[in-house]
Every structure is written in structure tokens, then in C-alpha cells.
Protein backbone atom coordinates (compact mmCIF):
# COMPACT_ATOMS: atom_id res chain seq x y z
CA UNK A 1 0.00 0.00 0.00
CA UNK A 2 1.43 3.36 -1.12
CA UNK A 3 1.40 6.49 1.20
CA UNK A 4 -1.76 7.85 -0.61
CA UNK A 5 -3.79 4.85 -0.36
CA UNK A 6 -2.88 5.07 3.49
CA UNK A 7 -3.90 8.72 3.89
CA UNK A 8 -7.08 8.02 1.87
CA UNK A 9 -8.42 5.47 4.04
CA UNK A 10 -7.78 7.72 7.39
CA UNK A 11 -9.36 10.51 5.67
CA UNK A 12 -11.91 8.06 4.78
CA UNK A 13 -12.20 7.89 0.88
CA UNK A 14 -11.26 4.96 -0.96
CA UNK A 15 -8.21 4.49 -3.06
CA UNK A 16 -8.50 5.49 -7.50
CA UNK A 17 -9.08 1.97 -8.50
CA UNK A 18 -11.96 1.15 -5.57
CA UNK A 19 -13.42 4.36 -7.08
CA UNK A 20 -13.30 3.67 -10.88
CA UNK A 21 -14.88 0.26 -10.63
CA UNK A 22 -17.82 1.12 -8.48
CA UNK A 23 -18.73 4.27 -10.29
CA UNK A 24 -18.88 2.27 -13.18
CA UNK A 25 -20.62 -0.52 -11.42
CA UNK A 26 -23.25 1.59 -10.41
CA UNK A 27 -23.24 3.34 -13.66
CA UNK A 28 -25.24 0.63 -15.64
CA UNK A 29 -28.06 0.32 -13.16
CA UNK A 30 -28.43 4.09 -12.85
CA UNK A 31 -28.79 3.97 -17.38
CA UNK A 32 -31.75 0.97 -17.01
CA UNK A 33 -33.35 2.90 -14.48
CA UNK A 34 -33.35 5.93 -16.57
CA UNK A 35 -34.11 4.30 -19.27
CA UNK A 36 -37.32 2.10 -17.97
CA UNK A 37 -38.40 5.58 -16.84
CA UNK A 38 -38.52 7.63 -19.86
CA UNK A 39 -40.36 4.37 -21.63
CA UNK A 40 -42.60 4.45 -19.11
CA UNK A 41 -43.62 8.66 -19.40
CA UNK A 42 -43.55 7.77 -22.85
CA UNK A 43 -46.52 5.09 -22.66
CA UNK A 44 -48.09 7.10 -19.97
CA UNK A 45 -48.03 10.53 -21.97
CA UNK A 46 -49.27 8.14 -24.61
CA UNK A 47 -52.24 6.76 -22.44
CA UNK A 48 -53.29 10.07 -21.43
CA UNK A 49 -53.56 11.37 -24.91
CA UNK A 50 -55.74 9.07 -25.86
CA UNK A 51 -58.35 9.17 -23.09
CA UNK A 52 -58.07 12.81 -23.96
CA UNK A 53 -56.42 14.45 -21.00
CA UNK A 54 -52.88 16.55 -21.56
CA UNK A 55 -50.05 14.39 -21.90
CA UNK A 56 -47.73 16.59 -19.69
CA UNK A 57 -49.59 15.91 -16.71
CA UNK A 58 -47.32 12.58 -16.39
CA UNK A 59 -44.76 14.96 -15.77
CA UNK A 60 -46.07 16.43 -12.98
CA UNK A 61 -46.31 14.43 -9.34
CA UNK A 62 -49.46 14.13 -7.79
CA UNK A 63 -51.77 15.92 -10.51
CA UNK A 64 -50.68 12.94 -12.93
CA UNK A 65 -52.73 10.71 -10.02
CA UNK A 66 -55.62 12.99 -10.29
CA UNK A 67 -55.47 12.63 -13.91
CA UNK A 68 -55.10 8.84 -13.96
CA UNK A 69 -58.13 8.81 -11.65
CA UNK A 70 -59.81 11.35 -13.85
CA UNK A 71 -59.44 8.45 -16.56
CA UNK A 72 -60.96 5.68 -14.64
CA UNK A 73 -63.95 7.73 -13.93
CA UNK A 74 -62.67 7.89 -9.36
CA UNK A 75 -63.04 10.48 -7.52
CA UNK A 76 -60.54 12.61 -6.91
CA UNK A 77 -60.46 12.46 -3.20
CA UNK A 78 -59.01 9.22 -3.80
CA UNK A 79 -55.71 10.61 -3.74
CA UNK A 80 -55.93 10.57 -0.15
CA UNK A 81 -56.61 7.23 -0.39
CA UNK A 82 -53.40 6.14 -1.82
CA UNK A 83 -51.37 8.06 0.89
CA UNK A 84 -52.79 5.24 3.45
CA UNK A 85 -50.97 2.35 3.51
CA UNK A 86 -52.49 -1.09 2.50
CA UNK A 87 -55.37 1.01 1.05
CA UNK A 88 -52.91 2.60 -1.22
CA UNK A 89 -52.49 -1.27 -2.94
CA UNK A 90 -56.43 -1.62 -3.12
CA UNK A 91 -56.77 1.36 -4.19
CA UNK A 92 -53.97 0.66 -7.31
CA UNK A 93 -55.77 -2.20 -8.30
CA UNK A 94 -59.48 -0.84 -8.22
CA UNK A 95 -58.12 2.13 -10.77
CA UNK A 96 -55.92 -0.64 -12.77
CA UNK A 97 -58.62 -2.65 -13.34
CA UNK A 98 -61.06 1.02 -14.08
CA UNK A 99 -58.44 1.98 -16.53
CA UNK A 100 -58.50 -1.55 -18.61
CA UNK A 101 -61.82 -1.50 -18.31
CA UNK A 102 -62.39 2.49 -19.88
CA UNK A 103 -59.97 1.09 -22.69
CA UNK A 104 -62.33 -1.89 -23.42
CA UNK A 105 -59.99 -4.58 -21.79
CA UNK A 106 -60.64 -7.23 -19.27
CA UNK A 107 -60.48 -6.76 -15.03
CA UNK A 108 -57.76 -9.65 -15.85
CA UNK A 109 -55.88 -7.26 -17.95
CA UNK A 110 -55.98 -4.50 -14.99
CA UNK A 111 -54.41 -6.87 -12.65
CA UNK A 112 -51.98 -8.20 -14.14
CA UNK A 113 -50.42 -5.81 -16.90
CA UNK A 114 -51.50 -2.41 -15.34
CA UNK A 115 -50.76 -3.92 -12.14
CA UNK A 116 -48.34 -6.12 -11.96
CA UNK A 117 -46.05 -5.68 -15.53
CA UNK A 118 -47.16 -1.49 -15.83
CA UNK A 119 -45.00 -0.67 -17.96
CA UNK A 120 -45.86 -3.35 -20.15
CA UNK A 121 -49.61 -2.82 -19.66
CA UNK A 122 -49.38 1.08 -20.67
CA UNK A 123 -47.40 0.27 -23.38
CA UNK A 124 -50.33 -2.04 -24.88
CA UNK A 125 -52.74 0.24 -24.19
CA UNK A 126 -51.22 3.65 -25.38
CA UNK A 127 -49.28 1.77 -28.82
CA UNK A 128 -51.79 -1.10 -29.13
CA UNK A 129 -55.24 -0.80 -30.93
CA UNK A 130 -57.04 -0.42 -27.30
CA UNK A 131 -59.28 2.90 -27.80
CA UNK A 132 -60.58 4.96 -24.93
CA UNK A 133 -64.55 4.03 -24.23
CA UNK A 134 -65.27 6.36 -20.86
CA UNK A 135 -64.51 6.18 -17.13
CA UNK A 136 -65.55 2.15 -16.26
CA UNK A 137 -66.37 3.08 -13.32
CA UNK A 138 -69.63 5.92 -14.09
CA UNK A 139 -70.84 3.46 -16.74
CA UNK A 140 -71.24 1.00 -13.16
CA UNK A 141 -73.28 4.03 -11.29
């Protein structure tokens, strides 16, 4: 060990090469993540155009909820809703299977692609042939 490496360590940073390989360790992650994310806003923004709402409003937090809701024909209020935990995961599934259902697909399809595989779901529905019908939930009132 060299007199740097020492004096590194006691000042508590790791030596060059420690530092090169986990900055590009954690590099690759960090480039999926972003990258899952912007296909993601990019199915969402999709989603949202076609039920007719702005697609922006993916882009901003909380009002992109109201909008979602807004789409499944919910209340608004619900956003309160999914600040509770446990009811927060009810709650995700009663608008994932609202949103399937306003785009003419199954309850099955809420649960498990909106649900469980969202990405994938939103993808389907904003690039597919699925076209916007209504809220599902005021064509139940």
C-alpha cells in the first residue's frame, strides 16, 4: 500500500481503482433505471392522450394521479386514499382494473399488466389498438 492509499483510508475515501470500478458498477443500473423511466412517461403521456387528458400531466407528481383517476372515472379524493398504507395497494388495483376497463380490456388485464407488468400494460394500451370508451367506473353508477 502506497502512502496515498494510506492517507485516503484515514481521511476516509477509498483508493482510485476502488473508485473507478464502483462508479462504473453503479453506472449501468443508474442507465436501465433511466431508461425504464422515460419508456414508461412515454406510454403514460401516450395513455393520457388518448383518453383525452394533456399528456404533460405525467410529468407532474401528484396531478398525474388525479389525472389517472380522472381516466378511470374515481373520484378525486381518492388521492388521499393512496397516501394510506395497504389502502394505497387496493386502491392501485381498483383504478388498474377502471383503466383496462375504460380502454375496453378485461379486469384480468388491470391486474396483471396495469398492475403487476405497468409498464408493459401502458405500453399495450397507449401503442396497441385499445381505444378509450369512458370512465368504467360511471358506466357502473
Amino acid at each position: 500500500m502506497t502512502t496515498t492509499s494510506v492517507l485516503r483510508l484515514l481521511q476516509g475515501t477509498a483508493p482510485d481503482s476502488v473508485e473507478t470500478g464502483a462508479s462504473s458498477v453503479a453506472f449501468i443500473p443508474l442507465v436501465v433505471m433511466l431508461v425504464v423511466a422515460v419508456v414508461f412517461i412515454i406510454a403514460m403521456w401516450k395513455v393520457y392522450t388518448k383518453a383525452g387528458q394533456p399528456g404533460w400531466a405525467i410529468l407532474i407528481p401528484i396531478y398525474n394521479l388525479y389525472i389517472l383517476l380522472k381516466i378511470a372515472g374515481r373520484p378525486g379524493w381518492w388521492i388521499i386514499l393512496c397516501c394510506i398504507p395497504v389502502v394505497n395497494l387496493v386502491i392501485a388495483i381498483l383504478v388498474a382494473i377502471d383503466v383496462a376497463k375504460s380502454f375496453g380490456k378485461s379486469a384480468a388485464f388491470g391486474v396483471v399488466m396495469l398492475f403487476l407488468l405497468c409498464g408493459l400494460g401502458y405500453l399495450m394500451l397507449g401503442f396497441g389498438k385499445a381505444t378509450y370508451v369512458g370512465p368504467a367506473a360511471l358506466a357502473k353508477a
